[in-house]
N, C-alpha and C. Protein backbone atom coordinates (compact mmCIF):
# COMPACT_ATOMS: atom_id res chain seq x y z
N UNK A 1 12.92 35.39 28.99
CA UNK A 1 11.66 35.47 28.29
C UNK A 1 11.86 35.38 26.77
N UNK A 2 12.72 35.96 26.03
CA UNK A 2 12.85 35.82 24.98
C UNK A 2 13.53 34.60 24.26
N UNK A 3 14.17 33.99 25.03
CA UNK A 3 14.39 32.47 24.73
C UNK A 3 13.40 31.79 25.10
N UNK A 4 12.24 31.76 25.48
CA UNK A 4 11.00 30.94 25.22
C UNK A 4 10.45 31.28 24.38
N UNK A 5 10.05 32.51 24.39
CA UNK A 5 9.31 32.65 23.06
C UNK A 5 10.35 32.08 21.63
N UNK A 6 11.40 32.22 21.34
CA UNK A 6 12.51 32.16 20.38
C UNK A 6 11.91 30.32 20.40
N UNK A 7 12.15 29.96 21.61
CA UNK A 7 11.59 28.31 21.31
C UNK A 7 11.02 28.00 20.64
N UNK A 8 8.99 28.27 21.57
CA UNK A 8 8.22 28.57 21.23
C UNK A 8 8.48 28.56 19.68
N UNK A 9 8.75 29.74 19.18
CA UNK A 9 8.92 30.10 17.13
C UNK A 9 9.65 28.75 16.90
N UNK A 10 10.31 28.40 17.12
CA UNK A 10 11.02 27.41 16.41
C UNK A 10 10.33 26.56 16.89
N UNK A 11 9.48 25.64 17.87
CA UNK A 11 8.63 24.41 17.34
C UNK A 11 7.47 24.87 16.88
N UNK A 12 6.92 26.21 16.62
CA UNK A 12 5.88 26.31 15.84
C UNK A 12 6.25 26.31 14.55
N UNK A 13 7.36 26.63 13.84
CA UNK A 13 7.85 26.31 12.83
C UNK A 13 8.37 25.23 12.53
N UNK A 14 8.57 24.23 13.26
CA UNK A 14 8.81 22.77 12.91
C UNK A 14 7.26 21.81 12.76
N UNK A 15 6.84 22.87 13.47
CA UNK A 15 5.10 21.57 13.15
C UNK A 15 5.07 22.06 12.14
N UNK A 16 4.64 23.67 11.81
CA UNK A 16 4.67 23.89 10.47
C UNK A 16 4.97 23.34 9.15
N UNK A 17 6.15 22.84 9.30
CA UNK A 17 6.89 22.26 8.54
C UNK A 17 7.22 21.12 8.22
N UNK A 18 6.53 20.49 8.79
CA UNK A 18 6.13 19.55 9.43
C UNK A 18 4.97 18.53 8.19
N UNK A 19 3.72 19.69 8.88
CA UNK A 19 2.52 19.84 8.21
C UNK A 19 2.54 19.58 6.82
N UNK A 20 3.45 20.50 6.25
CA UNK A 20 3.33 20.78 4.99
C UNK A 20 4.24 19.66 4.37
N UNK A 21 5.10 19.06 5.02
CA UNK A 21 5.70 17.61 4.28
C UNK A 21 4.89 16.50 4.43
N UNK A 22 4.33 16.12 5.27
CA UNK A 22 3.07 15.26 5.16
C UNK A 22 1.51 15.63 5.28
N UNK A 23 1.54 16.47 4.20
CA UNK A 23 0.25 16.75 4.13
C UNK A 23 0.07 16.07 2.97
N UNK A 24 -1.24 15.54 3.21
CA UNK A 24 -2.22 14.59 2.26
C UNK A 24 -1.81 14.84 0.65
N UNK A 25 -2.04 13.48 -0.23
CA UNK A 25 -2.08 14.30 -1.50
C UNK A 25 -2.71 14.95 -2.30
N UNK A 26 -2.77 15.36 -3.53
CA UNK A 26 -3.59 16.08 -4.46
C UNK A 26 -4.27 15.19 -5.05
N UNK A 27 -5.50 15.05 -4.74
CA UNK A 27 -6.76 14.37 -6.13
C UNK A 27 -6.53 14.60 -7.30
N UNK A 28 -6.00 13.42 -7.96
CA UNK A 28 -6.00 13.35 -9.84
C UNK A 28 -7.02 12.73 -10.52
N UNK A 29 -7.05 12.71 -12.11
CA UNK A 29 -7.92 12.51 -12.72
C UNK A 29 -7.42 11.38 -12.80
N UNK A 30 -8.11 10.05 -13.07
CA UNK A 30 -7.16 8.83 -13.34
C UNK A 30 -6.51 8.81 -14.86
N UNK A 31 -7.00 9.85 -15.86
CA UNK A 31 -6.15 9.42 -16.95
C UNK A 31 -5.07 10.47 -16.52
N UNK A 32 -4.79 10.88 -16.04
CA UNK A 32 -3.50 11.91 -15.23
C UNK A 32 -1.95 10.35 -14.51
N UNK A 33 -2.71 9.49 -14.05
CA UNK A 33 -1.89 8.64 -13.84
C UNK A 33 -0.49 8.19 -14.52
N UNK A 34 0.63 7.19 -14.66
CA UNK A 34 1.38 7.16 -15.19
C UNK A 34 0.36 5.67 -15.82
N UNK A 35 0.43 5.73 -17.25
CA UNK A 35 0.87 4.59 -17.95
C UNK A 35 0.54 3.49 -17.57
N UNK A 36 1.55 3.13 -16.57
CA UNK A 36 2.09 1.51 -16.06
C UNK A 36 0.95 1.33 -14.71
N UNK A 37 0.38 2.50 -14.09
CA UNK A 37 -0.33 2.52 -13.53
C UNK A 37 -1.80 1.72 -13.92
N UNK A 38 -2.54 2.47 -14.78
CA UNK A 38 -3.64 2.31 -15.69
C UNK A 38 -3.61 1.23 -16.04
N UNK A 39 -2.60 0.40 -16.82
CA UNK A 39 -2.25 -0.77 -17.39
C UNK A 39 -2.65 -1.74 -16.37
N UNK A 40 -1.98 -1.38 -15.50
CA UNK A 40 -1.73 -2.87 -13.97
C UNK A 40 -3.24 -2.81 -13.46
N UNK A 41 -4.28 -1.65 -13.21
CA UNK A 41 -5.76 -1.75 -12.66
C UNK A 41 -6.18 -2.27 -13.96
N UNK A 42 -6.37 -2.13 -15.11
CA UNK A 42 -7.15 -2.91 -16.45
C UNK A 42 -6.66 -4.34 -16.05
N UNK A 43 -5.53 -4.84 -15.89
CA UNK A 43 -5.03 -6.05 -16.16
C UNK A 43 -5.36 -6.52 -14.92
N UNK A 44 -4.97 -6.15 -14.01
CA UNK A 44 -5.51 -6.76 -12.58
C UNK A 44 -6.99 -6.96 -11.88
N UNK A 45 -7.39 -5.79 -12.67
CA UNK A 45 -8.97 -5.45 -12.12
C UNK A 45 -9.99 -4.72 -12.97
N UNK A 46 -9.73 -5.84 -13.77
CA UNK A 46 -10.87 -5.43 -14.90
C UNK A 46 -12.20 -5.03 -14.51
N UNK A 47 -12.41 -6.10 -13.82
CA UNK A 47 -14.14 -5.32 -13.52
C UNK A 47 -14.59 -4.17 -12.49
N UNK A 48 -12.88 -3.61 -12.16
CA UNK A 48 -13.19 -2.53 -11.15
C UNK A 48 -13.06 -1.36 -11.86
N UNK A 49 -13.33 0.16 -11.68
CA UNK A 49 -12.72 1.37 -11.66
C UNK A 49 -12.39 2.13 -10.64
N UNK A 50 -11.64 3.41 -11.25
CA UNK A 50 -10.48 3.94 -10.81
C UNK A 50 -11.62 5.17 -10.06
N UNK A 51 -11.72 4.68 -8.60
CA UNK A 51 -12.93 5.83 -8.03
C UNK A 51 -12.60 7.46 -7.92
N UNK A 52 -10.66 7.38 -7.30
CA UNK A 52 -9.86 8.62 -7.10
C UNK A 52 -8.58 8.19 -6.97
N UNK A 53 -7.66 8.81 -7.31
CA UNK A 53 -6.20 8.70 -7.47
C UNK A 53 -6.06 9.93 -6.93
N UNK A 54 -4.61 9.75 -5.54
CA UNK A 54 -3.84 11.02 -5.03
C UNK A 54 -2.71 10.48 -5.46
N UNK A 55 -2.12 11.61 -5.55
CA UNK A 55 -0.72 11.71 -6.35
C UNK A 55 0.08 12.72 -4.89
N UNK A 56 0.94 11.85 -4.54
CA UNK A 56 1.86 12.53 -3.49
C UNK A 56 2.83 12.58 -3.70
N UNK A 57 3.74 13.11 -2.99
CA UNK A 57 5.22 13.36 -2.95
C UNK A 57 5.98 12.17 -3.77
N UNK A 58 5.74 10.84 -2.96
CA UNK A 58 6.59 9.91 -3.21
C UNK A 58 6.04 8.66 -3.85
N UNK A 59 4.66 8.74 -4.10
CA UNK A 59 4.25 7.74 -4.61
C UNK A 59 2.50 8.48 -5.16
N UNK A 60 1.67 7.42 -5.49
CA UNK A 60 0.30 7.20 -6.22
C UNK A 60 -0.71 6.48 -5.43
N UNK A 61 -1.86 6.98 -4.63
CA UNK A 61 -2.62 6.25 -4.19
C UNK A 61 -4.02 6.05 -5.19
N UNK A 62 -4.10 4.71 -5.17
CA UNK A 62 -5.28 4.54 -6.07
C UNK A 62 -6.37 3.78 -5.14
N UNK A 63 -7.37 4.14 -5.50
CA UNK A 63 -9.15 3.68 -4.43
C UNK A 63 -10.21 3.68 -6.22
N UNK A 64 -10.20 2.14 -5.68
CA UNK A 64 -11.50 1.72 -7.29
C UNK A 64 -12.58 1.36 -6.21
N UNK A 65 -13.42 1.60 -6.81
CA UNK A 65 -14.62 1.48 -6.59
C UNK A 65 -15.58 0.09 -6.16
N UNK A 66 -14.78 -0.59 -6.03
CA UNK A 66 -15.29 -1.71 -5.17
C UNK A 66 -14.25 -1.92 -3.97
N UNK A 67 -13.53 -0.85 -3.40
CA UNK A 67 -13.22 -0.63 -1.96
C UNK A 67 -11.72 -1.03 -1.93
N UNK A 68 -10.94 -1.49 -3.26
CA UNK A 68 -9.45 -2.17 -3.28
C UNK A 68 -8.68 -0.97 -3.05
N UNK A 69 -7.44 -0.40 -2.52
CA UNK A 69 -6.82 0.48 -2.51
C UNK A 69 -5.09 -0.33 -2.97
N UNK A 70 -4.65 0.50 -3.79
CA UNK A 70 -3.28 0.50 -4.26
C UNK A 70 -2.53 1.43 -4.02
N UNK A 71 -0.92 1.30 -3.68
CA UNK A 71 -0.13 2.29 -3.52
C UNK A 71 0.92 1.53 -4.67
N UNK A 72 1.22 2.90 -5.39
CA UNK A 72 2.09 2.52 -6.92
C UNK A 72 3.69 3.34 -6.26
N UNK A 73 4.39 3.16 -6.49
CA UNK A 73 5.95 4.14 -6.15
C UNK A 73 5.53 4.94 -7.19
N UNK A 74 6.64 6.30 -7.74
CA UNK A 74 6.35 7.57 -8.86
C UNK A 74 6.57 6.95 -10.04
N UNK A 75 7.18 5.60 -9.97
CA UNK A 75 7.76 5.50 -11.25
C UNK A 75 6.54 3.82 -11.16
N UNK A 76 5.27 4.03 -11.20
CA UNK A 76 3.81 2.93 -11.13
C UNK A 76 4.64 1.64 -10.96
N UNK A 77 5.06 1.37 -9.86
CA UNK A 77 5.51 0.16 -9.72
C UNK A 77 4.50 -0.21 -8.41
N UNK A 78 4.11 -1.33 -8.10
CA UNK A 78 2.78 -0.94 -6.99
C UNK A 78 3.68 -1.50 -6.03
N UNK A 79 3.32 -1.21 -4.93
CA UNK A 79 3.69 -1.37 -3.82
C UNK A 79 2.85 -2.57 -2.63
N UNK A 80 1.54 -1.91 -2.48
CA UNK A 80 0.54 -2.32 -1.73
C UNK A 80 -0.64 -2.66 -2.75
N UNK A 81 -0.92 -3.85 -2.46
CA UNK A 81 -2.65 -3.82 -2.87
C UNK A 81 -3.15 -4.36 -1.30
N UNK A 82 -4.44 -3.61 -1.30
CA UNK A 82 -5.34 -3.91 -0.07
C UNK A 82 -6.82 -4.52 -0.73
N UNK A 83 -7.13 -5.24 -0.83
CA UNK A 83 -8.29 -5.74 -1.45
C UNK A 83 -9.28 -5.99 -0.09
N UNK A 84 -9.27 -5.67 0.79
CA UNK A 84 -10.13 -5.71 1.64
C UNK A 84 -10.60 -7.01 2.44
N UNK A 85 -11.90 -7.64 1.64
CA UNK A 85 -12.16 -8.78 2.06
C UNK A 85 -12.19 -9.75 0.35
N UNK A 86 -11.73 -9.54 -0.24
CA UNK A 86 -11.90 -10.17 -1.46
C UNK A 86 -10.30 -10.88 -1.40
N UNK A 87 -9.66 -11.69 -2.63
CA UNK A 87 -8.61 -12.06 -2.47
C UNK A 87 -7.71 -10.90 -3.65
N UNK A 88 -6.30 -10.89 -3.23
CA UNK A 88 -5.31 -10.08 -4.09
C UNK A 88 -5.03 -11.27 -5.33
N UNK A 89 -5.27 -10.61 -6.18
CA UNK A 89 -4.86 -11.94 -7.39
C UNK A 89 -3.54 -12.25 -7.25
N UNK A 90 -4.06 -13.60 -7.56
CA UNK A 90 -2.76 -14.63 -7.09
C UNK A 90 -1.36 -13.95 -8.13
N UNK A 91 -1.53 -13.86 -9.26
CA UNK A 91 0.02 -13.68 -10.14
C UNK A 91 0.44 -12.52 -9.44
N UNK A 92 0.20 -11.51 -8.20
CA UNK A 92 0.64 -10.52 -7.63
C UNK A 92 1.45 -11.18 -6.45
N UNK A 93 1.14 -12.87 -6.27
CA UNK A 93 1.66 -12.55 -4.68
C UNK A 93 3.05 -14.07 -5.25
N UNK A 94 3.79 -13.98 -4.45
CA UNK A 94 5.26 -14.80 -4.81
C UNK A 94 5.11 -16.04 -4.48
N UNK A 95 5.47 -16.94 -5.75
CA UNK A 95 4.66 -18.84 -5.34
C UNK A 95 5.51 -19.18 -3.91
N UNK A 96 6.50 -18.71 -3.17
CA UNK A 96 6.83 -19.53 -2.00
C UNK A 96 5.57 -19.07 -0.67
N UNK A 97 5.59 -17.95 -1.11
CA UNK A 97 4.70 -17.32 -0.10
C UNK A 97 2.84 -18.14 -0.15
N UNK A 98 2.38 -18.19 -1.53
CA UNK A 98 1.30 -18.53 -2.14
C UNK A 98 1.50 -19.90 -1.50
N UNK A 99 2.39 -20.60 -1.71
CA UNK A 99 2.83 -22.50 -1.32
C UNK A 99 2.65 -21.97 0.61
N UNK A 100 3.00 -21.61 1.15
CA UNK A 100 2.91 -21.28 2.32
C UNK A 100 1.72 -21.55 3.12
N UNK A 101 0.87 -20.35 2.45
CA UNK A 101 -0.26 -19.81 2.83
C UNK A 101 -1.43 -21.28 2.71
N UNK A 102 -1.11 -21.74 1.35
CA UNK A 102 -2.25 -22.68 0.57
C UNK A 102 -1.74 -24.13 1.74
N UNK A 103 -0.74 -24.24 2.05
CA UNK A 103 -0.15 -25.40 2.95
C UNK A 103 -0.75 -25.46 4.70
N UNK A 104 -0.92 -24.22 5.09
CA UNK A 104 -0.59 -23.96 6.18
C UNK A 104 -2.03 -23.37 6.69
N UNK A 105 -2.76 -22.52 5.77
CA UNK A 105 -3.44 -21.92 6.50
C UNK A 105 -5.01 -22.74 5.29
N UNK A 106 -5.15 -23.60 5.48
CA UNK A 106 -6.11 -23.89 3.63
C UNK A 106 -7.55 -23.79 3.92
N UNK A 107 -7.85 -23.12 2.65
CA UNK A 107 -9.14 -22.11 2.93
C UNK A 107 -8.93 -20.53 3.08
N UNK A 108 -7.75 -20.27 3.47
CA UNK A 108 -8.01 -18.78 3.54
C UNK A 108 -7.07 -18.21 2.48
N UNK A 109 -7.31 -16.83 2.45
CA UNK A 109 -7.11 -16.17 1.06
C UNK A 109 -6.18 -15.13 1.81
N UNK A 110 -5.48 -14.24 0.54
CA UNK A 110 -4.26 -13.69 1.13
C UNK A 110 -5.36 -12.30 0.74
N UNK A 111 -5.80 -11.56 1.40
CA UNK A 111 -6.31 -9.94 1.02
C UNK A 111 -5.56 -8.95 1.14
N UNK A 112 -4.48 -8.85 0.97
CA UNK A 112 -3.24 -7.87 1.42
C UNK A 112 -2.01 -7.90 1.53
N UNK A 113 -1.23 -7.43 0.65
CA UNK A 113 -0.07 -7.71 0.47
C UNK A 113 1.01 -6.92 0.16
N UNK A 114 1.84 -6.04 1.08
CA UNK A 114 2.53 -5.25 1.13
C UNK A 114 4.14 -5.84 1.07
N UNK A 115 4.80 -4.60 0.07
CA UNK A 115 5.94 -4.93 -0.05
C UNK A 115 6.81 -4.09 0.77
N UNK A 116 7.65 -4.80 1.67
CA UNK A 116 8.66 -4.26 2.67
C UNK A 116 10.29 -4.02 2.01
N UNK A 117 10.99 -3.28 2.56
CA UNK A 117 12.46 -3.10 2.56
C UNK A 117 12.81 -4.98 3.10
N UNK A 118 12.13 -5.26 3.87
CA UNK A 118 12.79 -6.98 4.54
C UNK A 118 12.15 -7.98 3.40
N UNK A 119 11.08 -7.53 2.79
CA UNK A 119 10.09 -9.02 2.19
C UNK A 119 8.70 -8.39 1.74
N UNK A 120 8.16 -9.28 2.29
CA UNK A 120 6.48 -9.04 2.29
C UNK A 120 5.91 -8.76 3.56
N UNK A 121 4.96 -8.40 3.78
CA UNK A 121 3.63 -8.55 4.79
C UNK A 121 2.37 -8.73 4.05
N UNK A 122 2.04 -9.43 4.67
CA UNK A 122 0.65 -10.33 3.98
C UNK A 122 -0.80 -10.17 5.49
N UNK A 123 -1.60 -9.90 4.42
CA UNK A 123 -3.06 -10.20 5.69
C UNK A 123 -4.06 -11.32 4.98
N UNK A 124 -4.03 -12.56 6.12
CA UNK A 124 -5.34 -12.69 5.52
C UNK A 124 -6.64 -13.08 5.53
N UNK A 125 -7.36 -13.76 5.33
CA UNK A 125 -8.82 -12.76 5.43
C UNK A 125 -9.71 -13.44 6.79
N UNK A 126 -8.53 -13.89 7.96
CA UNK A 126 -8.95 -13.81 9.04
C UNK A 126 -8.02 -12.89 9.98
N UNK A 127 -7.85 -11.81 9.35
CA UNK A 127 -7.00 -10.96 9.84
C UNK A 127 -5.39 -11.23 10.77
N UNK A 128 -4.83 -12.76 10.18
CA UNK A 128 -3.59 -13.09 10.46
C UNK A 128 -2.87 -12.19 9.53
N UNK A 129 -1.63 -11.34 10.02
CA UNK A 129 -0.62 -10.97 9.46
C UNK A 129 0.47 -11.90 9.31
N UNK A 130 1.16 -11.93 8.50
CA UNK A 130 2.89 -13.12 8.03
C UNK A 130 3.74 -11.90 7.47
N UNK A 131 4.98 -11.99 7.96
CA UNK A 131 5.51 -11.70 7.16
C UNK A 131 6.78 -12.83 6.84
N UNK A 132 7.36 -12.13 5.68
CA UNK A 132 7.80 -13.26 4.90
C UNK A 132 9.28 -12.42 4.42
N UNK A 133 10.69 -13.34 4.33
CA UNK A 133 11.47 -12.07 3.67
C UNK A 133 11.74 -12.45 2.26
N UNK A 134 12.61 -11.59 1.57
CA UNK A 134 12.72 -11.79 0.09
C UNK A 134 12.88 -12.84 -0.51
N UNK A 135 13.35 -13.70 0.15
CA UNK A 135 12.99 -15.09 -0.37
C UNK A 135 11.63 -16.08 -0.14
N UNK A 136 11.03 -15.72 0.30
CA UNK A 136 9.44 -15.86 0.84
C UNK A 136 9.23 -16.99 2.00
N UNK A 137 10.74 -17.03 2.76
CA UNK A 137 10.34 -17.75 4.30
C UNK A 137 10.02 -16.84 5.33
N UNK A 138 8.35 -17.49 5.70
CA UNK A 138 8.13 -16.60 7.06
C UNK A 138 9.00 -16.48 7.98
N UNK A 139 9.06 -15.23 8.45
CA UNK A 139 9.61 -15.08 10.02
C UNK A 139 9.09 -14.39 11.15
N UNK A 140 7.82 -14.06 10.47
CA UNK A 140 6.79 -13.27 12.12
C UNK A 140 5.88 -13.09 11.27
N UNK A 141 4.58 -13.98 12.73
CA UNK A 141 2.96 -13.99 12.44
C UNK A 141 2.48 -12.99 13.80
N UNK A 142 1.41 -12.34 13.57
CA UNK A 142 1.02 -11.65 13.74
C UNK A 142 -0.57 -11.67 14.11
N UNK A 143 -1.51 -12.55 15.42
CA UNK A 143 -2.81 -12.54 15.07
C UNK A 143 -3.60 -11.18 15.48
């Protein structure tokens, strides 16, 4: 009996603990942001603002107000832009990948563009996923 319960404590203390390493981040003010952050939404998205910024463990989530969401690393290097149904501006996404897309798929727009440990992953705005590796040749689509 007491080695169940002893269990028991120890995976209630691992969810615990659990919990509290991925728990959500803290709501910031956007001039609380880093710098390089602020800079890249003015320059990228002028006509948007900065609706709420969480600031987590390991990175910066940013949500402007016309529905785009960004993930920056700690040190505002972005990671993800999600633009939804609109397009990710082009000087964000890599000309082999851009030559790809404009070749292959023409007419559609890239709305999403995540940077991987392998490359890219790209969505776009008929909800095809690509990904692509650091040199920007696809190697898995995704409908």
């Amino acid at each position: 009996m007491k080695r169940i319960k002893l269990i028991l404590a120890m995976i209630l203390g691992l969810t615990a603990l659990s919990a509290v390493c991925h728990a959500d981040g803290r709501i910031i003010p956007p001039q609380q942001l880093p710098a390089a952050i602020q800079q890249f939404v003015q320059q990228h998205f002028p006509e948007a603002t900065i609706a709420y910024a969480e600031k987590e463990i390991r990175k910066y989530e940013v949500h402007l107000n016309d529905g785009t969401e960004l993930d920056f690393s700690r040190k505002g290097v972005w990671d993800k832009v999600d633009c939804k149904f609109k397009p990710v501006p082009a000087v964000l996404i890599p000309q082999p990948i851009a030559a790809y897309v404009e070749a292959n798929f023409p007419g559609s727009s890239i709305v999403k563009i995540d940077k991987e440990h392998y490359g890219y992953e790209i969505e776009l705005n008929n909800d095809l996923e690509l990904k692509f590796n650091k040199a920007g040749q696809l190697f898995s689509m995704d409908d």
